[in-house]
Protein backbone atom coordinates (compact mmCIF):
# COMPACT_ATOMS: atom_id res chain seq x y z
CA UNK A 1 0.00 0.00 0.00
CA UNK A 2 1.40 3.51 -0.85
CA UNK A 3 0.15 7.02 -0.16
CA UNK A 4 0.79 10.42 -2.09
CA UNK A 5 -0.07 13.33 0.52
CA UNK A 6 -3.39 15.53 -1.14
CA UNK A 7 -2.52 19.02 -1.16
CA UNK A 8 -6.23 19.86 -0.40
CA UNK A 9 -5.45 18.13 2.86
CA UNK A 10 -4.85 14.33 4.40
CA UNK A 11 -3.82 11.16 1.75
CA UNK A 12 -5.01 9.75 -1.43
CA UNK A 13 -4.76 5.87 -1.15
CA UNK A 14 -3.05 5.26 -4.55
CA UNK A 15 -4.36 1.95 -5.19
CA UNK A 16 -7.65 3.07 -5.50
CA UNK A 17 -7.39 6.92 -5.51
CA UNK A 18 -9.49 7.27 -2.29
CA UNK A 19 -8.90 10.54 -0.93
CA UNK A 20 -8.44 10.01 3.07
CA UNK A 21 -9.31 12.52 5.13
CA UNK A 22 -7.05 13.60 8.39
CA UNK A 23 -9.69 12.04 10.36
CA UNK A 24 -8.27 10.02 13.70
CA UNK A 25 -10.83 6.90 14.28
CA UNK A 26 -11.35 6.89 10.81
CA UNK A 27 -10.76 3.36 9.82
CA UNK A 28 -9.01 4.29 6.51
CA UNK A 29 -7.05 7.10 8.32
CA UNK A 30 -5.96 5.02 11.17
CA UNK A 31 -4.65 2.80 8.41
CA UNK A 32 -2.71 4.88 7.12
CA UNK A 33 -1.00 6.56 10.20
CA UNK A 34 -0.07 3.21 11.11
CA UNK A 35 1.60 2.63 7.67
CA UNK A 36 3.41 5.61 8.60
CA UNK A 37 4.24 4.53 11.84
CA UNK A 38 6.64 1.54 10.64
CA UNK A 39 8.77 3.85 8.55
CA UNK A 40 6.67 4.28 5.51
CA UNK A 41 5.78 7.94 4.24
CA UNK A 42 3.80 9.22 1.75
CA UNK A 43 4.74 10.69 -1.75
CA UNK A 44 4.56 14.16 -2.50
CA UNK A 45 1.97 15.22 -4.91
CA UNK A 46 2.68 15.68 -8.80
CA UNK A 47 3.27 19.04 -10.08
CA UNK A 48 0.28 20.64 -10.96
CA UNK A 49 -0.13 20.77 -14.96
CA UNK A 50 0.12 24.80 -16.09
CA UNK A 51 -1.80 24.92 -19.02
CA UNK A 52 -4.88 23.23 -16.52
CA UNK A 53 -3.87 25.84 -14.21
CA UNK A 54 -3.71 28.27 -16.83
CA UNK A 55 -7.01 27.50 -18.09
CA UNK A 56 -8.70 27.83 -14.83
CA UNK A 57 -7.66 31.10 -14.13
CA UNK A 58 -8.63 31.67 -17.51
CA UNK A 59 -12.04 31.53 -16.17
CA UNK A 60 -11.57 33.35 -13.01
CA UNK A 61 -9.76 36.45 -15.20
CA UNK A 62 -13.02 36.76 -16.92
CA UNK A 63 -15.44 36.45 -14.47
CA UNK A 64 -13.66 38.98 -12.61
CA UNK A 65 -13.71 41.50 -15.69
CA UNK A 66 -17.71 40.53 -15.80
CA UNK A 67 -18.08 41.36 -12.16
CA UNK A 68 -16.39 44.29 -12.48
CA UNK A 69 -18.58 46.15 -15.15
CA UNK A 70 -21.79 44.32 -13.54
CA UNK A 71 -21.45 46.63 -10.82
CA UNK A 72 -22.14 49.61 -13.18
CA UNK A 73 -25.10 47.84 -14.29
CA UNK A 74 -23.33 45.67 -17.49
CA UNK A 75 -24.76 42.03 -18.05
CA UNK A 76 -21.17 41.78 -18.76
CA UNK A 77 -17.97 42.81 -20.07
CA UNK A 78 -19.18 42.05 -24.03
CA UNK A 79 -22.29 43.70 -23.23
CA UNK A 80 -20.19 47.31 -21.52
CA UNK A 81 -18.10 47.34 -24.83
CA UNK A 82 -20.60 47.11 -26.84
CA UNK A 83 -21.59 51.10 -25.99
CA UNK A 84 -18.52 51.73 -27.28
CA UNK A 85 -20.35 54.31 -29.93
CA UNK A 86 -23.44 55.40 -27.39
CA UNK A 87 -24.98 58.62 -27.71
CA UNK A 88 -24.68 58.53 -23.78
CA UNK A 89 -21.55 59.42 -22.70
CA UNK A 90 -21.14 57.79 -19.15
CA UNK A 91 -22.04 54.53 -21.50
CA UNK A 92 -19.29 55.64 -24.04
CA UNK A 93 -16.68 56.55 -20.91
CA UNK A 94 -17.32 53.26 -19.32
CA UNK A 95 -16.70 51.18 -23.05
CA UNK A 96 -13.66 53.08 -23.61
CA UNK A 97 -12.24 52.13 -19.96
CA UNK A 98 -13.31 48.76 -19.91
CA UNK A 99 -12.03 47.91 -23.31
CA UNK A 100 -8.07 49.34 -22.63
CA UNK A 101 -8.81 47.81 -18.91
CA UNK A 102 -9.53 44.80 -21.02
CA UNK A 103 -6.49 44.36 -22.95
CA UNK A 104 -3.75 45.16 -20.47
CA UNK A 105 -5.51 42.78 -18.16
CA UNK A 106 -5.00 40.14 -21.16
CA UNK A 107 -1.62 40.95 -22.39
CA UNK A 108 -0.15 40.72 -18.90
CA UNK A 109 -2.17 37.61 -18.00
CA UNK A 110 -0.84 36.15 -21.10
CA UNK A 111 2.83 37.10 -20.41
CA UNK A 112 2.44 36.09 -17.07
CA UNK A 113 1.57 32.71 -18.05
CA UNK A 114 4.31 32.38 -20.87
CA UNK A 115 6.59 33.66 -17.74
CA UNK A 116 5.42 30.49 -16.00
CA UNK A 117 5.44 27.94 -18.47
CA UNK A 118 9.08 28.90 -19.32
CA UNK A 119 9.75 29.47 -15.71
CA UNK A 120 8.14 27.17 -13.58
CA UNK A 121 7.15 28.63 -10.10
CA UNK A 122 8.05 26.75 -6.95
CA UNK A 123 4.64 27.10 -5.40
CA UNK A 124 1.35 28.20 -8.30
CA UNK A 125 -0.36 31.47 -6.81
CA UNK A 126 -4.13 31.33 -6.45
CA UNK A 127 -6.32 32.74 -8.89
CA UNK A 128 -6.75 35.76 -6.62
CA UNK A 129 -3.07 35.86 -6.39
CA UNK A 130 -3.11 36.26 -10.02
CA UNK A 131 -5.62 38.88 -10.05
CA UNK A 132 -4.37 41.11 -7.62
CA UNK A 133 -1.25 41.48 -10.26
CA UNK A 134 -2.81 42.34 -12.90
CA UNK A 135 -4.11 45.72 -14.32
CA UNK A 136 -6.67 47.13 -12.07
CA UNK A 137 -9.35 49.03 -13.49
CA UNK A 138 -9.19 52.27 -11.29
CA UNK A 139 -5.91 52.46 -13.49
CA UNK A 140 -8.08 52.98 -16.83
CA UNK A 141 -10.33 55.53 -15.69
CA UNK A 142 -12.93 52.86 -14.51
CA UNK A 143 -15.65 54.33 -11.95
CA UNK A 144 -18.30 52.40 -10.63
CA UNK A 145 -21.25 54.48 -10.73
CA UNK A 146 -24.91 54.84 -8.51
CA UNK A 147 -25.94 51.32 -8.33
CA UNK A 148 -28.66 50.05 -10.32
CA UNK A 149 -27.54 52.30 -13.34
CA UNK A 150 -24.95 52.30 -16.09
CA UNK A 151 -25.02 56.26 -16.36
């Protein structure tokens, strides 16, 4: 029997993949400490894959960016650019931040990852991490406005 330590916390049992839970009087757990107990330790996790990691901040980036312009009232951040030729100009002023808030938050998150898959990093940040690193739209002239409204 052999063990490779979960980095979400406690063991996964490799034979089966069973994730084991730092749990003392759990059967399974008590197993395993005593595994440990006659010299045996578990493995160290694998690496985690970049371009997985890469693709799930992917998601957060965006949903962020979508948060962001919700809070003036935008469905999303398609929808804010999209008044990028209103006749109303807090609609117009909010498309023309968003969209250069847009691209410098994708041209560093995209150098940031080509950083890390040439680079590898010791320990992968969180997606918040990530985030906080990147452009932040008070930089671009972004203001959230009175709630409920885009104007």
């Amino acid at each position: 029997m052999t063990y490779t330590i979960n980095p979400h916390g406690g063991v996964i049992r490799d034979i089966d993949g069973i994730c084991i839970p730092e749990c003392p009087g759990n059967r399974d757990w008590d197993e395993y400490t005593a595994w440990c107990s006659d010299g045996n330790s578990a493995a160290s996790p694998p690496p985690p894959d970049l371009p997985v990691v890469a693709e799930d901040y992917t998601g957060a980036v965006q949903a962020w960016l979508d948060l962001t312009v919700q809070a003036n009232g935008y469905d999303n951040m398609a929808s804010c650019v999209s008044y990028i030729n209103s006749g109303v100009d807090a609609w117009k002023a909010d498309a023309t931040a968003s969209i250069a808030w847009r691209d410098a938050v994708w041209q560093a998150a995209y150098v940031m990852q080509a950083d890390a898959l040439a680079n590898p990093p010791e320990t992968i940040p969180t997606a918040e991490q990530v985030i906080a690193e990147l452009p932040q739209p008070d930089a671009f002239g972004w203001v959230i406005h009175a709630p409920g409204s885009p104007a």
